[in-house]
Structures are given as structure tokens and as C-alpha cells.
PDB file of N, CA and C in Angstrom:
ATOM      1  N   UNK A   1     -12.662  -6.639  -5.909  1.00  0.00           N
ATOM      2  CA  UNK A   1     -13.939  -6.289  -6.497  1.00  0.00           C
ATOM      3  C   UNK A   1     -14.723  -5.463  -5.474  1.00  0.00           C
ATOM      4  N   UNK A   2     -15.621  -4.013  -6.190  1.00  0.00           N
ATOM      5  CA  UNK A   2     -16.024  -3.273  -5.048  1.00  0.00           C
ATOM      6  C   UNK A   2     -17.456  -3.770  -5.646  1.00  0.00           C
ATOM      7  N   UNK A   3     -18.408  -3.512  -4.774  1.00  0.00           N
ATOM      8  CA  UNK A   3     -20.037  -3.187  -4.881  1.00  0.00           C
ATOM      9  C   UNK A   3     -20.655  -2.230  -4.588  1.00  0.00           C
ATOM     10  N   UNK A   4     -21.616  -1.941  -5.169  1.00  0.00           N
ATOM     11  CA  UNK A   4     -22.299  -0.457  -5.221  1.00  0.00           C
ATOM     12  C   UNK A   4     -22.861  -0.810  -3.900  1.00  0.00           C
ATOM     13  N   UNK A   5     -23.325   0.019  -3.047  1.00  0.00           N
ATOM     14  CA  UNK A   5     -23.794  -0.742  -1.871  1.00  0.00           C
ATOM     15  C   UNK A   5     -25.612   0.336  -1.811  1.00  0.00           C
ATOM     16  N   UNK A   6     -25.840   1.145  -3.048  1.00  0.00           N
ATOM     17  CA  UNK A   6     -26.954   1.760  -3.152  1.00  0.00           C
ATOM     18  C   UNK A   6     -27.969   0.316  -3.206  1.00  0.00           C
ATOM     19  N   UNK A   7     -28.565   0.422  -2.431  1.00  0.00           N
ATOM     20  CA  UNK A   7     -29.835  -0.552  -3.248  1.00  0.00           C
ATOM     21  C   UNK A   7     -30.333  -1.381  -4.262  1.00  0.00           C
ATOM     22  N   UNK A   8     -30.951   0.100  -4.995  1.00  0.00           N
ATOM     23  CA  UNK A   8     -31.213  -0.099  -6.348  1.00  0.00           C
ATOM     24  C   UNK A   8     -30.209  -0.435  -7.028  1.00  0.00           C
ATOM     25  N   UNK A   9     -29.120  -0.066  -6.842  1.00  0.00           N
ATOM     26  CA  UNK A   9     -27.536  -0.738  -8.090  1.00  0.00           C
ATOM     27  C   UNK A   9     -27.177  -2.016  -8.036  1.00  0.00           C
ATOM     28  N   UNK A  10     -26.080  -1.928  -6.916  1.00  0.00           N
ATOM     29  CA  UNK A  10     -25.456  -2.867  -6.780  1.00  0.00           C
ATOM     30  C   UNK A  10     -24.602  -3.438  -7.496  1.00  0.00           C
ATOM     31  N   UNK A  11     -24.670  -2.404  -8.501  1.00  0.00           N
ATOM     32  CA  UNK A  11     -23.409  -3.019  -9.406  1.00  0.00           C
ATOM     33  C   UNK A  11     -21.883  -3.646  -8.565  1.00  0.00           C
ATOM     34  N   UNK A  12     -21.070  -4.501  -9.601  1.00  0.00           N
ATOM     35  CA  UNK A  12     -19.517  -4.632  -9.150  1.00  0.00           C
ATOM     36  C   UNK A  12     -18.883  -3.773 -10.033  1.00  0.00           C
ATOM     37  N   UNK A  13     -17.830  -3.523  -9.207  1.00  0.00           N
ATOM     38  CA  UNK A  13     -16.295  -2.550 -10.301  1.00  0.00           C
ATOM     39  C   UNK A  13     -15.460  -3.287  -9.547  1.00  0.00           C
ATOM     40  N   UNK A  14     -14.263  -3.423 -10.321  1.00  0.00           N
ATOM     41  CA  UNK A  14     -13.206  -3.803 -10.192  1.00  0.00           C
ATOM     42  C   UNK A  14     -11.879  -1.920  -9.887  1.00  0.00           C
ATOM     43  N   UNK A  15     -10.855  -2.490  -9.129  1.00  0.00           N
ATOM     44  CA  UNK A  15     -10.176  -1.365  -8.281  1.00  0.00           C
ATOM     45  C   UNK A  15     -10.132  -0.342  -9.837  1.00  0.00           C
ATOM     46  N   UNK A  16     -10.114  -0.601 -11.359  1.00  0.00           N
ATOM     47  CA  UNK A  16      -9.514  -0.195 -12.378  1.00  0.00           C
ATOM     48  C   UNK A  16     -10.516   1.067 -12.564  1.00  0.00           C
ATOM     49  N   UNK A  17     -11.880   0.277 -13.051  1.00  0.00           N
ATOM     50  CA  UNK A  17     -12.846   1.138 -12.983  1.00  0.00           C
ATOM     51  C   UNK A  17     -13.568   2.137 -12.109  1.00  0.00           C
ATOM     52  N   UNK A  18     -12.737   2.494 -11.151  1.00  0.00           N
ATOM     53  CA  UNK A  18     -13.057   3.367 -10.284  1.00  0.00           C
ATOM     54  C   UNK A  18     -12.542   4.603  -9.202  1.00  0.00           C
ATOM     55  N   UNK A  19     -12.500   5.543  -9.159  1.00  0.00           N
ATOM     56  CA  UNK A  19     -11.558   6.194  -8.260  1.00  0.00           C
ATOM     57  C   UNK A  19     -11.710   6.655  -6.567  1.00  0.00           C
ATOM     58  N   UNK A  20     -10.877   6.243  -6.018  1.00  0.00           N
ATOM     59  CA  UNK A  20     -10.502   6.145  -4.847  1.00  0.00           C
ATOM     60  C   UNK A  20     -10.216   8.091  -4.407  1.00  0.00           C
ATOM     61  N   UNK A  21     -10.748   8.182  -3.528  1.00  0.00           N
ATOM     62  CA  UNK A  21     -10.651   9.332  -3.468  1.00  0.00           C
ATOM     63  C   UNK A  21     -11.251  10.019  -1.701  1.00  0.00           C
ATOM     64  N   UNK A  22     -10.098  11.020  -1.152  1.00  0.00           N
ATOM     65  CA  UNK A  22     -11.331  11.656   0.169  1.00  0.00           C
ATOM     66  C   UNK A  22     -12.421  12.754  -0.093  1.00  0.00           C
ATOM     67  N   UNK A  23     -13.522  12.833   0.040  1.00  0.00           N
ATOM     68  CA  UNK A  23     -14.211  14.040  -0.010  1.00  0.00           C
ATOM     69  C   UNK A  23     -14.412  14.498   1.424  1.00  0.00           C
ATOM     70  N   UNK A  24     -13.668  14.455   2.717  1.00  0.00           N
ATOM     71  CA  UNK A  24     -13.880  15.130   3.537  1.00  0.00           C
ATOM     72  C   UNK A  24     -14.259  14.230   4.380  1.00  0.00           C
ATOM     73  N   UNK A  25     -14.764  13.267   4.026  1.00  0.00           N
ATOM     74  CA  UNK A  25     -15.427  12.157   5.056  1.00  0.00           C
ATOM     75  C   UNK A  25     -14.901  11.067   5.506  1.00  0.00           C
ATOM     76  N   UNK A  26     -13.530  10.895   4.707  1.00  0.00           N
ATOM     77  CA  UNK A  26     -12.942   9.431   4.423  1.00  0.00           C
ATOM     78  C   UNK A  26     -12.527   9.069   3.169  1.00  0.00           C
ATOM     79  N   UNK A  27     -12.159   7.812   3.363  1.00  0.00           N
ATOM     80  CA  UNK A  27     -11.899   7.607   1.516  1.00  0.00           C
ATOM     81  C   UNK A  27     -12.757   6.964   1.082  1.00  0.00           C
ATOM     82  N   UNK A  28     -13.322   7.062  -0.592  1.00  0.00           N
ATOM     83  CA  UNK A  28     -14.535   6.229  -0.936  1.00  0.00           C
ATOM     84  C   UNK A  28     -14.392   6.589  -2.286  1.00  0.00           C
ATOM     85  N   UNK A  29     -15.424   5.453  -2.891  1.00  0.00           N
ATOM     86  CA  UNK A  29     -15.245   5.876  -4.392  1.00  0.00           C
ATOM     87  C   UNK A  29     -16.519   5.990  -4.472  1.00  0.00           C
ATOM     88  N   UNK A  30     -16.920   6.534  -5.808  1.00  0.00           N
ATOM     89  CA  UNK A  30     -18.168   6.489  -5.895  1.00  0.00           C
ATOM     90  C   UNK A  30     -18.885   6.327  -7.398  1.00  0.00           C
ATOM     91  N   UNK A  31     -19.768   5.248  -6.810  1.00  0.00           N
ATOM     92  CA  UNK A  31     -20.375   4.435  -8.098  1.00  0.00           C
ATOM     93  C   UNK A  31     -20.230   5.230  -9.565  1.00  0.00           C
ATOM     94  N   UNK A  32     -19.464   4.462 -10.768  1.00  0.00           N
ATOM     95  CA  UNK A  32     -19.546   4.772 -11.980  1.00  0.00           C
ATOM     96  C   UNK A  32     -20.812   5.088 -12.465  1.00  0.00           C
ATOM     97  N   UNK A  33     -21.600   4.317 -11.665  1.00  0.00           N
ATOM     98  CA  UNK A  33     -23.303   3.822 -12.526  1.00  0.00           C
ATOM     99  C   UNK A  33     -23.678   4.930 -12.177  1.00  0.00           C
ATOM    100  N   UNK A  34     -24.478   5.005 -10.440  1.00  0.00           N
ATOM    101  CA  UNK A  34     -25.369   5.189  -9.916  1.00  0.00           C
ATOM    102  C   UNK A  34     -24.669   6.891  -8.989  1.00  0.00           C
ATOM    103  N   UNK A  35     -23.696   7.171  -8.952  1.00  0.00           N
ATOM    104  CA  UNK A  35     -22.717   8.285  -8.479  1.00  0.00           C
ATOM    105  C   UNK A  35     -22.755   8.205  -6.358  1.00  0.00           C
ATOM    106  N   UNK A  36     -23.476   6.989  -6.006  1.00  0.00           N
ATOM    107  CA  UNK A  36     -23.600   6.864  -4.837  1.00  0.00           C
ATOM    108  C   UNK A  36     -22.047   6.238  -3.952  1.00  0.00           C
ATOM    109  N   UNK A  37     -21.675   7.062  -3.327  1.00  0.00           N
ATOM    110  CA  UNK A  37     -20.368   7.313  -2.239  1.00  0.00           C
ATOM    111  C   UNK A  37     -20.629   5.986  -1.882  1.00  0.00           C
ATOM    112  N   UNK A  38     -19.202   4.893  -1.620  1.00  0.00           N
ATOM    113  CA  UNK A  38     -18.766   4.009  -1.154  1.00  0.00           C
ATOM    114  C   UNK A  38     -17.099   3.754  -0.270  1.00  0.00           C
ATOM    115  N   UNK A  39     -17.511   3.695   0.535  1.00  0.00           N
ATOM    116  CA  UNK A  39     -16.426   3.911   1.702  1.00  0.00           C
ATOM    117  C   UNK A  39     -15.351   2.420   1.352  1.00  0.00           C
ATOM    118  N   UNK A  40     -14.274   3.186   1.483  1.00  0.00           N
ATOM    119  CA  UNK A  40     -12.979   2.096   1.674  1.00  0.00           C
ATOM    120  C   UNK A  40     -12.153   2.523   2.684  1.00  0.00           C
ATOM    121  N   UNK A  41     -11.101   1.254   3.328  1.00  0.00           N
ATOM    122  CA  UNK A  41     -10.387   1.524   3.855  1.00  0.00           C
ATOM    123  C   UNK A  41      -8.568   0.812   3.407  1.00  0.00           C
ATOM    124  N   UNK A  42      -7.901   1.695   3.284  1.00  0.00           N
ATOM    125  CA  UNK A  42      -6.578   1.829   3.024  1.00  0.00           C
ATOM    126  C   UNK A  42      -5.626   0.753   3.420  1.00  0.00           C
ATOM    127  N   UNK A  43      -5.179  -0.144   2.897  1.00  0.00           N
ATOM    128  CA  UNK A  43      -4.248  -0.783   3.322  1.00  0.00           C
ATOM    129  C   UNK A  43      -2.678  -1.317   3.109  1.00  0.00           C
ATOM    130  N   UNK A  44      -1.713  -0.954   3.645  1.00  0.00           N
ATOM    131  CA  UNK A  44      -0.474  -1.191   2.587  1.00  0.00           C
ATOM    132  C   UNK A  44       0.175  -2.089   3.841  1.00  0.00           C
ATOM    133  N   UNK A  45       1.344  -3.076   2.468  1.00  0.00           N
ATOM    134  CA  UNK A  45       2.068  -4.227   3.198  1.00  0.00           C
ATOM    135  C   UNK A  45       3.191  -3.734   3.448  1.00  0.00           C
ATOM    136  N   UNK A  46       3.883  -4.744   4.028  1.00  0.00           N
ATOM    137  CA  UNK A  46       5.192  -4.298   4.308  1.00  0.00           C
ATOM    138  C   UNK A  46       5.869  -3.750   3.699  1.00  0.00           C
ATOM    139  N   UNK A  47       5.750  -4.550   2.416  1.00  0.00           N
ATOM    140  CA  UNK A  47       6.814  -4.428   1.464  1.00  0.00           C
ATOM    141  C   UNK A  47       6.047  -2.634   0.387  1.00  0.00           C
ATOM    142  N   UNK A  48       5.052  -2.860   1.048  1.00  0.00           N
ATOM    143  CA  UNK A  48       5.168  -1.198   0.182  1.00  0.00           C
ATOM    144  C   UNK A  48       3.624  -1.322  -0.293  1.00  0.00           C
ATOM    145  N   UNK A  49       2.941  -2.615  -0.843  1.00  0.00           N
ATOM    146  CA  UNK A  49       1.570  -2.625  -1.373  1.00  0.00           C
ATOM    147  C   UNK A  49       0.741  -2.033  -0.801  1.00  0.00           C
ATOM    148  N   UNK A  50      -0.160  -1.229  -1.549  1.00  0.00           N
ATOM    149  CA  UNK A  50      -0.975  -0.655  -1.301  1.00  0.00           C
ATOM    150  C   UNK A  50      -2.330  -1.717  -1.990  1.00  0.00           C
ATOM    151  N   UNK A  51      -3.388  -1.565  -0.871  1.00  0.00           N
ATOM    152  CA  UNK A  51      -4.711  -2.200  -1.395  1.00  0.00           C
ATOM    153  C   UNK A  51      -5.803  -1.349  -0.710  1.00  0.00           C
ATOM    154  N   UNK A  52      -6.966  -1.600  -1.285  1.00  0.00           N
ATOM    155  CA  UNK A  52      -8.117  -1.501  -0.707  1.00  0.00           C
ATOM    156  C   UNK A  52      -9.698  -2.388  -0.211  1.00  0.00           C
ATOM    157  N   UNK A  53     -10.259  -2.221   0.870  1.00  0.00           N
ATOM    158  CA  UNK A  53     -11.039  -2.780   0.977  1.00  0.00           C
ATOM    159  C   UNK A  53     -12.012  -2.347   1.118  1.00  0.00           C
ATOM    160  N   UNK A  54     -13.310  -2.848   0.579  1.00  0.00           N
ATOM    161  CA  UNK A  54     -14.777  -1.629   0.974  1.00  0.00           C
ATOM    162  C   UNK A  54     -15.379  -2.077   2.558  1.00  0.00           C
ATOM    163  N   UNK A  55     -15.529  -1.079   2.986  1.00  0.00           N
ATOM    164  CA  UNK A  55     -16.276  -0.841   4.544  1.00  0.00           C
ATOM    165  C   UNK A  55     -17.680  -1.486   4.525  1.00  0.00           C
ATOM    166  N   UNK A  56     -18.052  -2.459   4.507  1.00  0.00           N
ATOM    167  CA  UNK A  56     -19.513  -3.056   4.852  1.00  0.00           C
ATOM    168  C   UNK A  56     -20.040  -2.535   6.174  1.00  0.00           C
ATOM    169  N   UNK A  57     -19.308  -2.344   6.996  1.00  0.00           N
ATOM    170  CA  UNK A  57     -20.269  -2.181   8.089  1.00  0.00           C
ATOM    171  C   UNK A  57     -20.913  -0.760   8.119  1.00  0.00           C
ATOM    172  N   UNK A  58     -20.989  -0.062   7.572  1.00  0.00           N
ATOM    173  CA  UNK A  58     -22.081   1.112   7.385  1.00  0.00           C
ATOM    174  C   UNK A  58     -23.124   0.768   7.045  1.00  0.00           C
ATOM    175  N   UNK A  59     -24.333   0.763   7.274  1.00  0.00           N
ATOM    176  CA  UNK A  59     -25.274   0.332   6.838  1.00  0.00           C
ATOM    177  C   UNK A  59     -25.618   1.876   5.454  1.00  0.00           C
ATOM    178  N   UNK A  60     -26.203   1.145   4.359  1.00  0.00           N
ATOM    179  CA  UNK A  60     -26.685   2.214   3.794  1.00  0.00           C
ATOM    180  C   UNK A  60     -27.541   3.576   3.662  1.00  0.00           C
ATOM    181  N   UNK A  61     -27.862   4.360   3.469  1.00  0.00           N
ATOM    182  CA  UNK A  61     -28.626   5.393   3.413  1.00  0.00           C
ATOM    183  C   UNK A  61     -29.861   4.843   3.509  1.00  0.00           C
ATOM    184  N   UNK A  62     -30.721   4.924   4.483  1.00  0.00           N
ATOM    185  CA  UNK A  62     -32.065   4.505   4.816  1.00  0.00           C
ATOM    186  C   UNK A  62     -32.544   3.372   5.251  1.00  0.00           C
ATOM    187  N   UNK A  63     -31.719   2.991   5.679  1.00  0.00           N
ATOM    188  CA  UNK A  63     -31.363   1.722   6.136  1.00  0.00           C
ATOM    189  C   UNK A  63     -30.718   1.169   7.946  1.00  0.00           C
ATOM    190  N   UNK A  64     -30.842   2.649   8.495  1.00  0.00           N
ATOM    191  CA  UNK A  64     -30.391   3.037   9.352  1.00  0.00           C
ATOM    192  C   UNK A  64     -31.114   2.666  10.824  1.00  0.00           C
TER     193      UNK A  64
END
């Protein structure tokens, strides 16, 4: 489960509803709702799985 990490949102998405993607900065998806960039980081198992996890430690936009 990801979270909007804008403020005002905060919505949850699940990995389905959302796309994973680099724009130059990293990988991140960005909010269905609210269109605000959310950072993930990449992870695959041995056996081949691929997952993701969202980056909390950025603090948000204005928040700095």
C-alpha cells in the first residue's frame, strides 16, 4: 500500500492503481488523486520478485 505523502491528500493506492515510473529524478509514482510525485525504491528477490517500497524519508514539499 502506497500514500500520497502531499498533505492535503493523503490518499492510499494499492501497487495496481498506480504507475511506477522514472522522470529523471528516480522512480516514483504519482498520485492518481492529487498528481503529486511519490518516490519509491526498487526491490527484487532472489528468486526474481520484484517489489516496491515508498521512500518516507524525504520530507515533503514545504516541509523542509
Amino acid at each position: 500500500m502506497f500514500t500520497c505523502r502531499n498533505q492535503s491528500c493523503g490518499a492510499d493506492w494499492s501497487l495496481a492503481d498506480v504507475v511506477i515510473k522514472n522522470e529523471g529524478q528516480g522512480l516514483l509514482f504519482r498520485c492518481p488523486m492529487c498528481g503529486a510525485r511519490n518516490y519509491v525504491e526498487r526491490h527484487e528477490s532472489d528468486d526474481g520478485e520484484v517489489s516496491y517500497e515508498q521512500v518516507v524519508d524525504i520530507k515533503p514539499y514545504g516541509l523542509q
